[in-house]
PDB file of N, CA and C in Angstrom:
ATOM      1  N   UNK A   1      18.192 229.599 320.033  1.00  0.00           N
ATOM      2  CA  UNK A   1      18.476 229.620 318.611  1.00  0.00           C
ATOM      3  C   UNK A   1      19.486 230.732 318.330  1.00  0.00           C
ATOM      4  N   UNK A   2      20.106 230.265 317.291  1.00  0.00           N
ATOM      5  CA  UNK A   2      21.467 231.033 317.245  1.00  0.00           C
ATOM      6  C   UNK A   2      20.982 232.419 315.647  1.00  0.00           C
ATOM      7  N   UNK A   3      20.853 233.785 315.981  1.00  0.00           N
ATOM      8  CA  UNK A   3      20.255 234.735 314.999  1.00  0.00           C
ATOM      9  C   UNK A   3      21.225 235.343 314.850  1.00  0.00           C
ATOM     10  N   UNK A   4      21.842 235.906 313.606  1.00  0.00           N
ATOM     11  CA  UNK A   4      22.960 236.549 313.331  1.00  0.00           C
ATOM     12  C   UNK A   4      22.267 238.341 312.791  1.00  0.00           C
ATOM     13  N   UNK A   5      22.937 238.978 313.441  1.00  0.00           N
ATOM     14  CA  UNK A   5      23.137 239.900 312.237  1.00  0.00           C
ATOM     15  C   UNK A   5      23.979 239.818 311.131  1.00  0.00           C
ATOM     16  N   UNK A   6      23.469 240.848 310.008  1.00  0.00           N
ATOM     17  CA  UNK A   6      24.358 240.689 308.922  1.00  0.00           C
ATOM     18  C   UNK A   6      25.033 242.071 308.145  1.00  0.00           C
ATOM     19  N   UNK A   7      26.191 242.022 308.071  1.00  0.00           N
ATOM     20  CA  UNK A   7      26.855 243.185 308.076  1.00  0.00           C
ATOM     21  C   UNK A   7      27.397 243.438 306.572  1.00  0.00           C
ATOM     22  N   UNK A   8      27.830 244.149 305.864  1.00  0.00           N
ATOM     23  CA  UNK A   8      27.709 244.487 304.773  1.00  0.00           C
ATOM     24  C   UNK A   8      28.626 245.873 304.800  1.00  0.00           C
ATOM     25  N   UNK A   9      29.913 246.418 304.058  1.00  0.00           N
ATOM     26  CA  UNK A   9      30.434 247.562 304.474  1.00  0.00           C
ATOM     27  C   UNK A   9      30.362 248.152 305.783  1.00  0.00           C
ATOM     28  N   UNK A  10      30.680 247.176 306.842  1.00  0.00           N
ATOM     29  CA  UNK A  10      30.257 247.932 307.943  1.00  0.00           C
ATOM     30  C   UNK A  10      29.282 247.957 308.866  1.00  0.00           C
ATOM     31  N   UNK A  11      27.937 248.160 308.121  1.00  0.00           N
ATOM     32  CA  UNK A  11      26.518 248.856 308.494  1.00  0.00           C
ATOM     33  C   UNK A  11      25.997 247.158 308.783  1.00  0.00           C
ATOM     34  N   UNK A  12      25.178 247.183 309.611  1.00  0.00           N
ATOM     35  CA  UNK A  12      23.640 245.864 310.019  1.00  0.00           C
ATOM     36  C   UNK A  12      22.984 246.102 309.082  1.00  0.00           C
ATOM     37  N   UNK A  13      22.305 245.152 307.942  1.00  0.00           N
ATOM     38  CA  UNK A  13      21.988 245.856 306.765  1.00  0.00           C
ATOM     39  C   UNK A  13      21.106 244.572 307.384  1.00  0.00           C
ATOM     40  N   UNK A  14      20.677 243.588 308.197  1.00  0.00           N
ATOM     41  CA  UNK A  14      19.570 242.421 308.024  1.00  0.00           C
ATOM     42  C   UNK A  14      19.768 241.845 309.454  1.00  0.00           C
ATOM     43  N   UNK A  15      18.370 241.753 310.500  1.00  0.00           N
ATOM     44  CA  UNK A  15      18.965 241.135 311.631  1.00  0.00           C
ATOM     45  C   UNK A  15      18.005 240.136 311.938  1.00  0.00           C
ATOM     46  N   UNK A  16      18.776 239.321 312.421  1.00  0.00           N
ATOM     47  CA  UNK A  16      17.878 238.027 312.537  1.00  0.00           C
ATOM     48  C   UNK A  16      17.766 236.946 312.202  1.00  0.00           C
ATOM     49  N   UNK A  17      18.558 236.713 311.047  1.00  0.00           N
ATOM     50  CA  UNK A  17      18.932 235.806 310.284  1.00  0.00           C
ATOM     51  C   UNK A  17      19.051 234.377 310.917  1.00  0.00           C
ATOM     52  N   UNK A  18      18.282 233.528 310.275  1.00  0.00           N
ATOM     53  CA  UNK A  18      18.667 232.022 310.870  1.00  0.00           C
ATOM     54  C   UNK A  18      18.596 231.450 309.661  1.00  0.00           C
ATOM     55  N   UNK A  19      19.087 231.927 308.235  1.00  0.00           N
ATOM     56  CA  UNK A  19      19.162 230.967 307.324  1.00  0.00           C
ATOM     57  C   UNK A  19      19.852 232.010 306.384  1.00  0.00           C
ATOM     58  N   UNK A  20      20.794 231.318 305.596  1.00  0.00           N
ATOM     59  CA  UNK A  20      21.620 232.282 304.651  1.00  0.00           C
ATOM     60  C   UNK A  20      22.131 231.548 303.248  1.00  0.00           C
ATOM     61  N   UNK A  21      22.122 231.674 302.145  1.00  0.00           N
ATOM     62  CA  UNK A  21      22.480 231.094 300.812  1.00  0.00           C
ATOM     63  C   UNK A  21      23.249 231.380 300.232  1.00  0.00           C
ATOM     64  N   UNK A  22      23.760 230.903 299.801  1.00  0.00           N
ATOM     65  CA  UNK A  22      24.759 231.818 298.425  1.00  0.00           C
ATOM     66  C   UNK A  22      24.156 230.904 296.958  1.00  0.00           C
ATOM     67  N   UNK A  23      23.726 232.247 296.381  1.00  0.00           N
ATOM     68  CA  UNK A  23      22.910 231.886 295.032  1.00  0.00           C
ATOM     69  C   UNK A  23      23.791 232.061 293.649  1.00  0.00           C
ATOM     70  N   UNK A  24      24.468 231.546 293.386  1.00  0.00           N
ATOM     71  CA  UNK A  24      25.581 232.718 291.995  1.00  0.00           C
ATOM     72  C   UNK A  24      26.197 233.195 292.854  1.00  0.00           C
ATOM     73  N   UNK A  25      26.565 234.514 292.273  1.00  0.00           N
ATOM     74  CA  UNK A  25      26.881 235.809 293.126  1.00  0.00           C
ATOM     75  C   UNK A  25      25.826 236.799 294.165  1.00  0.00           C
ATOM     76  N   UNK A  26      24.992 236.220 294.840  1.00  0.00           N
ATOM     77  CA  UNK A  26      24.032 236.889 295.533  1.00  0.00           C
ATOM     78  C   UNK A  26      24.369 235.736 296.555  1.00  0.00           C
ATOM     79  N   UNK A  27      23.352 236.668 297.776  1.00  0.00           N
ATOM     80  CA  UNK A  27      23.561 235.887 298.970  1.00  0.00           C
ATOM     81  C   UNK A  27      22.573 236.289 299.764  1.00  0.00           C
ATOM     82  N   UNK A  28      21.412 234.980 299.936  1.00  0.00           N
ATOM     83  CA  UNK A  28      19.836 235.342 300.548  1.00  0.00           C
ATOM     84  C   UNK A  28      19.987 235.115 301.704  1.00  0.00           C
ATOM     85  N   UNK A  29      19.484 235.537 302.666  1.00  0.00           N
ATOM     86  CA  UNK A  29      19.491 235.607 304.287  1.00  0.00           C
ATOM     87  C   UNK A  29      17.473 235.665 304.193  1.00  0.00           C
ATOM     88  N   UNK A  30      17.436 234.856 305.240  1.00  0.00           N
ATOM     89  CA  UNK A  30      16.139 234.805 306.363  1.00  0.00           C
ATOM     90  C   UNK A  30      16.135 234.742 307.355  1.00  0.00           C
ATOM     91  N   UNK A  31      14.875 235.654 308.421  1.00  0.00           N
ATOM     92  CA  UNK A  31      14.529 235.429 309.779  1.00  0.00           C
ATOM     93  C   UNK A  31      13.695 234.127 309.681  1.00  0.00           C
ATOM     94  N   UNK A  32      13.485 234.181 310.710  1.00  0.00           N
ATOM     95  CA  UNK A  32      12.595 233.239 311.783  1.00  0.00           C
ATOM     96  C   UNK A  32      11.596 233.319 311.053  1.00  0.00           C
ATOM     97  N   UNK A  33      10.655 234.320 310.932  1.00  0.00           N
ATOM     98  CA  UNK A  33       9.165 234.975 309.920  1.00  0.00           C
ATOM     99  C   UNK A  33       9.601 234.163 309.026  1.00  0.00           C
ATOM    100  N   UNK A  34      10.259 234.218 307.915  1.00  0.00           N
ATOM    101  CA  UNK A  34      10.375 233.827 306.615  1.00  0.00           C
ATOM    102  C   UNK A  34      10.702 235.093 306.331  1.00  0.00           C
ATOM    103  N   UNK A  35      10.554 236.442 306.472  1.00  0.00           N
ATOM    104  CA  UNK A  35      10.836 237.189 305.827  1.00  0.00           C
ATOM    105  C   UNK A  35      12.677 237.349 305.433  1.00  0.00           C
ATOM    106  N   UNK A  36      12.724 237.756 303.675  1.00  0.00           N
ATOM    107  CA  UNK A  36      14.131 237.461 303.150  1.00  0.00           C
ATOM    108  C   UNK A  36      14.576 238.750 302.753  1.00  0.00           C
ATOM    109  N   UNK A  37      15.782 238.810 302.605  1.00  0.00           N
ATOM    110  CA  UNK A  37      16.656 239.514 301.403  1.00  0.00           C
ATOM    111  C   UNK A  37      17.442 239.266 300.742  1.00  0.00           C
ATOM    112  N   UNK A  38      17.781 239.755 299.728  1.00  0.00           N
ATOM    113  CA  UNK A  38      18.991 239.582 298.757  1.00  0.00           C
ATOM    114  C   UNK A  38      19.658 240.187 298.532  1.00  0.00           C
ATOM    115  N   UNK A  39      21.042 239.716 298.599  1.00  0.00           N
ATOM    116  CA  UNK A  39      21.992 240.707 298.645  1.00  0.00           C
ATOM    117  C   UNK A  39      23.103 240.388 297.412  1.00  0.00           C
ATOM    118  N   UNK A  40      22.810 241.005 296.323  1.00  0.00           N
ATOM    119  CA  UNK A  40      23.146 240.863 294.719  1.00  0.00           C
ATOM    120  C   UNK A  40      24.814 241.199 294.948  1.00  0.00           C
ATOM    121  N   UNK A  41      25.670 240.814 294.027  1.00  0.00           N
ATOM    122  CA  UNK A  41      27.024 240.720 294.169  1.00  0.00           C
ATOM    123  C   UNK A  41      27.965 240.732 294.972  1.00  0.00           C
ATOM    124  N   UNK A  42      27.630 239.818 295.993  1.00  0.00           N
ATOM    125  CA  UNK A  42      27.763 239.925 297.735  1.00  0.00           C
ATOM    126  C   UNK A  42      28.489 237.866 297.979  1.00  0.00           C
ATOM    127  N   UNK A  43      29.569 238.147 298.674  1.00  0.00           N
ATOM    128  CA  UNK A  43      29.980 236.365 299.192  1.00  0.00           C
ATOM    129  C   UNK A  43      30.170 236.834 300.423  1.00  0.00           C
ATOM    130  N   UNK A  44      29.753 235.530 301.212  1.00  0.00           N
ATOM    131  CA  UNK A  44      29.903 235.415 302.647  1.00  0.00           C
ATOM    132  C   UNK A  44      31.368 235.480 302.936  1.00  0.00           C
ATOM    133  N   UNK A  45      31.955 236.342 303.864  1.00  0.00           N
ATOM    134  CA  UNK A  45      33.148 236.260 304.198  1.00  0.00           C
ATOM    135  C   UNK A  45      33.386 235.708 305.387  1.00  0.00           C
ATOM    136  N   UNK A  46      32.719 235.702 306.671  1.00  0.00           N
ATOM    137  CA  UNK A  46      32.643 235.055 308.314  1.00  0.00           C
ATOM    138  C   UNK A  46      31.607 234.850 308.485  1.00  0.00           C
ATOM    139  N   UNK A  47      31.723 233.751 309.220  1.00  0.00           N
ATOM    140  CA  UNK A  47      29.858 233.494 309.764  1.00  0.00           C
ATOM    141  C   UNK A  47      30.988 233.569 311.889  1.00  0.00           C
ATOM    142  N   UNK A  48      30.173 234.401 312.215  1.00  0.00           N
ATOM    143  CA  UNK A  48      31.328 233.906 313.686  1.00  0.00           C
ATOM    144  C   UNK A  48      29.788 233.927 314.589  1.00  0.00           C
ATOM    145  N   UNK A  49      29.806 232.161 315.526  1.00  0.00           N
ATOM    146  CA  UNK A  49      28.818 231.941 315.995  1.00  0.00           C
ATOM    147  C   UNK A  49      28.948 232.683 317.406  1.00  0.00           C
ATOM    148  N   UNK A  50      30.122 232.585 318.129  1.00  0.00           N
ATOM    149  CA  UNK A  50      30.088 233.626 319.042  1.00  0.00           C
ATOM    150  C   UNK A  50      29.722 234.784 319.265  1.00  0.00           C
ATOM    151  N   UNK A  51      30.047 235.739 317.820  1.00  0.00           N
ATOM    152  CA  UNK A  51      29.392 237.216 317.932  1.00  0.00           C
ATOM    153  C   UNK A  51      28.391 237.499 317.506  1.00  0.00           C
ATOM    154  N   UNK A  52      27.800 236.291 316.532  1.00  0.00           N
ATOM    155  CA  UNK A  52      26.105 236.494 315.996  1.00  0.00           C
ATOM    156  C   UNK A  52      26.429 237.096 315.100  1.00  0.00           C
ATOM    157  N   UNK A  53      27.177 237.625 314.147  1.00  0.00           N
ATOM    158  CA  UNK A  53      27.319 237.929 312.973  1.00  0.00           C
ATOM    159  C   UNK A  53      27.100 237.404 311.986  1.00  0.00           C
ATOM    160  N   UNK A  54      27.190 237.680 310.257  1.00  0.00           N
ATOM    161  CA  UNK A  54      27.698 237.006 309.317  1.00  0.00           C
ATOM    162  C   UNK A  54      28.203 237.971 308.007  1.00  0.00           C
ATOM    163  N   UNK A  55      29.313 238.691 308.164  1.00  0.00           N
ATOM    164  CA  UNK A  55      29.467 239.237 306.899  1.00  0.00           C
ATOM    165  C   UNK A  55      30.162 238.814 305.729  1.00  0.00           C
ATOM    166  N   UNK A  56      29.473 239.755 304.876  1.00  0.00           N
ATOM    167  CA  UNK A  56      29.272 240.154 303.865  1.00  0.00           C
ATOM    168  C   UNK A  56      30.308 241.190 302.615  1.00  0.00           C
ATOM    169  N   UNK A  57      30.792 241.056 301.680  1.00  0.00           N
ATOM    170  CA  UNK A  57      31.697 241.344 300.947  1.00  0.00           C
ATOM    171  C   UNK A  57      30.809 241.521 299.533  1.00  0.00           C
ATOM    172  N   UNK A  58      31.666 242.539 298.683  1.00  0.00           N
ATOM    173  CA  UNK A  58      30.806 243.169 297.720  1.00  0.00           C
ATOM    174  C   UNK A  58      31.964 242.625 297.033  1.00  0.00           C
ATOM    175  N   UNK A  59      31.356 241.371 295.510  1.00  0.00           N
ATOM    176  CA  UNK A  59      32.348 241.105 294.607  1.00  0.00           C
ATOM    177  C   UNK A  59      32.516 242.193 293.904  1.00  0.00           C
ATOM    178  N   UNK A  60      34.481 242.382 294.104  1.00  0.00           N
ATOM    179  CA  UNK A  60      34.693 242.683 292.408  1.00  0.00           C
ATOM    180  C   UNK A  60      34.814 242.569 291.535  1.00  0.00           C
ATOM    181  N   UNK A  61      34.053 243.400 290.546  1.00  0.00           N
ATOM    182  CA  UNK A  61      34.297 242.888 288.865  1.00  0.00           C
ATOM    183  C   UNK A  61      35.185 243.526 287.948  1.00  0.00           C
TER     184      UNK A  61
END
């Protein structure tokens, strides 16, 4: 199974991820557990399946 980390300015801010949303302007990520987060004024910028990543970009307003 393919688990991404998720990157955010840089930093691994969520690892594990095998499910990701874009809600509005937020963007929910889940592990395997079910356990989630949300990441409020945030769009997916790369998902790259090779490096297991998926970041993350802070909209501006």
């Amino acid at each position: 199974m393919c688990e991404f980390k998720v990157i955010l300015e840089g930093n691994t801010v969520f690892k594990d991820a095998v499910y990701a949303k874009v809600d509005g302007a937020n963007v929910i990520v889940k592990d395997i557990l079910g356990d989630l987060e949300e990441f409020n004024n945030c769009r997916i910028i790369e998902v790259n399946v090779n490096a297991q990543r998926l970041i993350l970009s802070r909209i501006k307003k």
